[in-house]
Protein backbone atom coordinates (compact mmCIF):
# COMPACT_ATOMS: atom_id res chain seq x y z
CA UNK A 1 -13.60 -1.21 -4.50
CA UNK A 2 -10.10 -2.02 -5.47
CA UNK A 3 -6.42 -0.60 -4.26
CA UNK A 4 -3.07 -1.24 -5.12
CA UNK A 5 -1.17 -0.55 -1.38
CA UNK A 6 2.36 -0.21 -1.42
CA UNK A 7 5.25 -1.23 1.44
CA UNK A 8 4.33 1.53 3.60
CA UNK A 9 0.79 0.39 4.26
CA UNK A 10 1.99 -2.63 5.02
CA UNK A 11 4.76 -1.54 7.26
CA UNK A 12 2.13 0.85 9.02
CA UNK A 13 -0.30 -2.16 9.91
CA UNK A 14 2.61 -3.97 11.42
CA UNK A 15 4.76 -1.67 13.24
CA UNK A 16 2.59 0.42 16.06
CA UNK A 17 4.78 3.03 16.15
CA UNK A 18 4.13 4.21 12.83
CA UNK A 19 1.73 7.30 12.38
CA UNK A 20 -0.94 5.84 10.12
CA UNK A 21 -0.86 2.33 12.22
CA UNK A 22 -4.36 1.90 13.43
CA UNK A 23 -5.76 2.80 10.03
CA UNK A 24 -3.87 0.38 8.22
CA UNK A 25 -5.17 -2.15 10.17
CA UNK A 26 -8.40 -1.23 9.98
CA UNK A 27 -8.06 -1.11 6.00
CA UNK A 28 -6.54 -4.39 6.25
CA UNK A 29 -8.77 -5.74 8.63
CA UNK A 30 -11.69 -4.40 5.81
CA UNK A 31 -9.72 -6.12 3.05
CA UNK A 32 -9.60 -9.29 5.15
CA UNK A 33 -13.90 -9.04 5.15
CA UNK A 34 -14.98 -10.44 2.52
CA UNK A 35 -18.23 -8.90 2.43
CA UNK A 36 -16.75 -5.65 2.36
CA UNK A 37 -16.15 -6.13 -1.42
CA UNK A 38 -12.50 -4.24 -0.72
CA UNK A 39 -10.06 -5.80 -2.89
CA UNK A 40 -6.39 -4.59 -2.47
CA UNK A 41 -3.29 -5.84 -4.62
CA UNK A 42 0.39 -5.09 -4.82
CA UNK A 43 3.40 -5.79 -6.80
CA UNK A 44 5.61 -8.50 -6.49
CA UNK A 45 8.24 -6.55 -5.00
CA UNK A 46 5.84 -6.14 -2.10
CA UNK A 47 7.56 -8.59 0.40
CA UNK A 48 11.19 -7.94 -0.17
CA UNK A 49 10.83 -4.37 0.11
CA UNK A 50 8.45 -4.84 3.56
CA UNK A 51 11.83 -7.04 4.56
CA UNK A 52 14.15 -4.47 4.08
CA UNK A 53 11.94 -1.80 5.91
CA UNK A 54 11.73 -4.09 9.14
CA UNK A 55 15.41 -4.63 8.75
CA UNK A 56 15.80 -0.89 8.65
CA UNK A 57 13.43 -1.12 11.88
CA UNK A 58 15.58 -3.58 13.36
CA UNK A 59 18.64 -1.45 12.82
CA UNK A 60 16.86 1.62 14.32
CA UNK A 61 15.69 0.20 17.42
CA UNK A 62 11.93 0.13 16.33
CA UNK A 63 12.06 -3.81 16.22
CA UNK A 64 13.51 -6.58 17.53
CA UNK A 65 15.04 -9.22 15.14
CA UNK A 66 13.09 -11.74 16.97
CA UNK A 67 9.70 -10.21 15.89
CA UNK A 68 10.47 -10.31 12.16
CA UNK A 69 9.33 -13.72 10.95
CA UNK A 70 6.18 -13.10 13.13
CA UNK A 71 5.47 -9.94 11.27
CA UNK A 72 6.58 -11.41 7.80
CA UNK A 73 4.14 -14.15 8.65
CA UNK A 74 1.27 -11.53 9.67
CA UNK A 75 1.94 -10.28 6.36
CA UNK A 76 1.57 -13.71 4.23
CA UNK A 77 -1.54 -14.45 6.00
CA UNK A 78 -3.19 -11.18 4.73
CA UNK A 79 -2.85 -13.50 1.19
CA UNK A 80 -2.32 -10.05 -0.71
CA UNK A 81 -2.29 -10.42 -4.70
CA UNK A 82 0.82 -9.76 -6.20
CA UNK A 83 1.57 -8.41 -9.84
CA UNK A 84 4.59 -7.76 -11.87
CA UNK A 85 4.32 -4.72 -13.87
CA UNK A 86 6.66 -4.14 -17.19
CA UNK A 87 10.14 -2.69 -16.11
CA UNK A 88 9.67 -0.68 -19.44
CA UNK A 89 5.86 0.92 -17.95
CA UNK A 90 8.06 1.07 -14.53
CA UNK A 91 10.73 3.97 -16.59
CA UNK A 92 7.62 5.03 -18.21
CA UNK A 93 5.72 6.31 -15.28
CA UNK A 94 9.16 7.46 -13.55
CA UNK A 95 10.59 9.78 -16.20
CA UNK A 96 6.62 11.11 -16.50
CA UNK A 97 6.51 11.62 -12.60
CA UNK A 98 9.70 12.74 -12.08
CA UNK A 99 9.51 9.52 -9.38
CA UNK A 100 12.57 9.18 -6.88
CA UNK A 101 12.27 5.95 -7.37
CA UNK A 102 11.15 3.08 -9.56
CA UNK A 103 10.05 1.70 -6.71
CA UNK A 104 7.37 3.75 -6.46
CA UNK A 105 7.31 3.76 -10.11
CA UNK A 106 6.27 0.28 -9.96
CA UNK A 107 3.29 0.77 -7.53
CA UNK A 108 1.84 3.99 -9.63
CA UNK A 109 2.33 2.15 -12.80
CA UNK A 110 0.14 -1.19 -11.48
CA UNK A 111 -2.14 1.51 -9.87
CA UNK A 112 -2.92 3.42 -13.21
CA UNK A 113 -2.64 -0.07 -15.43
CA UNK A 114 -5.98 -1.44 -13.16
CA UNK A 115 -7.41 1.92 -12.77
CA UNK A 116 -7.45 1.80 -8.72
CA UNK A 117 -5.98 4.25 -6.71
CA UNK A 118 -2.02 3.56 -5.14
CA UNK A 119 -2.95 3.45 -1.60
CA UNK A 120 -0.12 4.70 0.77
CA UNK A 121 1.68 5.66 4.05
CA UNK A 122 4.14 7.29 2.46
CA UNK A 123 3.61 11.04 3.17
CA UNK A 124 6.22 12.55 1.15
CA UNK A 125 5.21 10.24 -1.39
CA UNK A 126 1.67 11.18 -1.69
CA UNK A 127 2.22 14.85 -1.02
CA UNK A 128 4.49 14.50 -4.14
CA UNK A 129 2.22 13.34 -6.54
CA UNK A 130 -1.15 14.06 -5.45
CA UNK A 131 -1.24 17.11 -7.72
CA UNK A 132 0.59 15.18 -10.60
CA UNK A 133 -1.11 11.42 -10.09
CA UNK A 134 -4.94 11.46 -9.69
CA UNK A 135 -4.49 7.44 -8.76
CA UNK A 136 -3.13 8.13 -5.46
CA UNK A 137 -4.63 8.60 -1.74
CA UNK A 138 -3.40 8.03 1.98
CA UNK A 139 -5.07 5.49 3.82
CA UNK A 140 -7.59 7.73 5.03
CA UNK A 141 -8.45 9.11 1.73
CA UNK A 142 -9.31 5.63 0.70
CA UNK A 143 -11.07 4.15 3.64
CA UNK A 144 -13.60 7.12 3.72
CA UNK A 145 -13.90 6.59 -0.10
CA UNK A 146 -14.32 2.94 0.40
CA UNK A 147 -16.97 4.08 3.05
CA UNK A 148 -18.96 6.26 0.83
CA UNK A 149 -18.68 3.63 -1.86
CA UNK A 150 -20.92 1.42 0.52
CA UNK A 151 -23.08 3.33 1.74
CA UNK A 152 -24.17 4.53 -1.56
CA UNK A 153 -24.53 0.61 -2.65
CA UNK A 154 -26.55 0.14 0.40
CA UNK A 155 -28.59 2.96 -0.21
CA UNK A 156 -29.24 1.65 -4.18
């Protein structure tokens, strides 16, 4: 099964004060399992914006500046595919969405160029577009799918 997780699924596995923590790490811990046949991707934007949110952590009191080049490190270890995506599919997808941002622009429009749902964190994000985007779904939307998905191979 294949995902395309955005910076707030990344963030969430890292920082354990974030609500969907433990299952992002489980997810990533799944995607790190080889034999799990879970393949996630992302776009290339990926690390700089997971920089700027544990900056934004840092300037909140959520992290210390010490910790970041350990988590940034966590994060390269996870060896997560990166894509660029079209800036022209990026407006695309926004001005269809009515996205806030082409940030988010960028993830949906990888997610519905490789067919696999835009994993993410992001509540207000996925409450959004979940009516609007059928290529979207929280963490827990796509672990138990990911979990179904297996069982029914083991079972065939």
């Amino acid at each position: 099964m294949r995902g395309v997780i955005d910076a707030s699924v990344m963030l969430a596995s890292l920082l354990e004060d974030e609500p969907d923590h433990a299952s992002a790490r489980k997810l990533l811990r799944r995607f790190v399992d080889t034999a799990d046949k879970l393949e996630l991707i992302s776009i290339s934007l990926l690390p700089y914006e997971l920089a700027s949110a544990l900056w934004q952590a840092v300037r909140r009191g959520r992290a210390a500046a010490k910790d970041i080049a350990t988590l940034l490190e966590q994060f390269e270890r996870f060896g997560l595919p990166l894509f660029s995506v079209p800036p022209a599919s990026v407006i695309s997808v926004a001005e269809r969405l009515q996205c806030a941002s082409a940030h988010d622009a960028a993830y949906l429009a990888l997610a519905e160029r490789e067919k696999a749902p835009l994993v993410t964190a992001d509540r207000r994000l996925h409450n959004a577009l979940r009516d609007k985007f059928r290529w979207i779904a929280s963490v827990d939307e796509f672990l138990n799918r990911a979990r179904r998905e297996n069982l029914s191979e083991a079972d065939g």
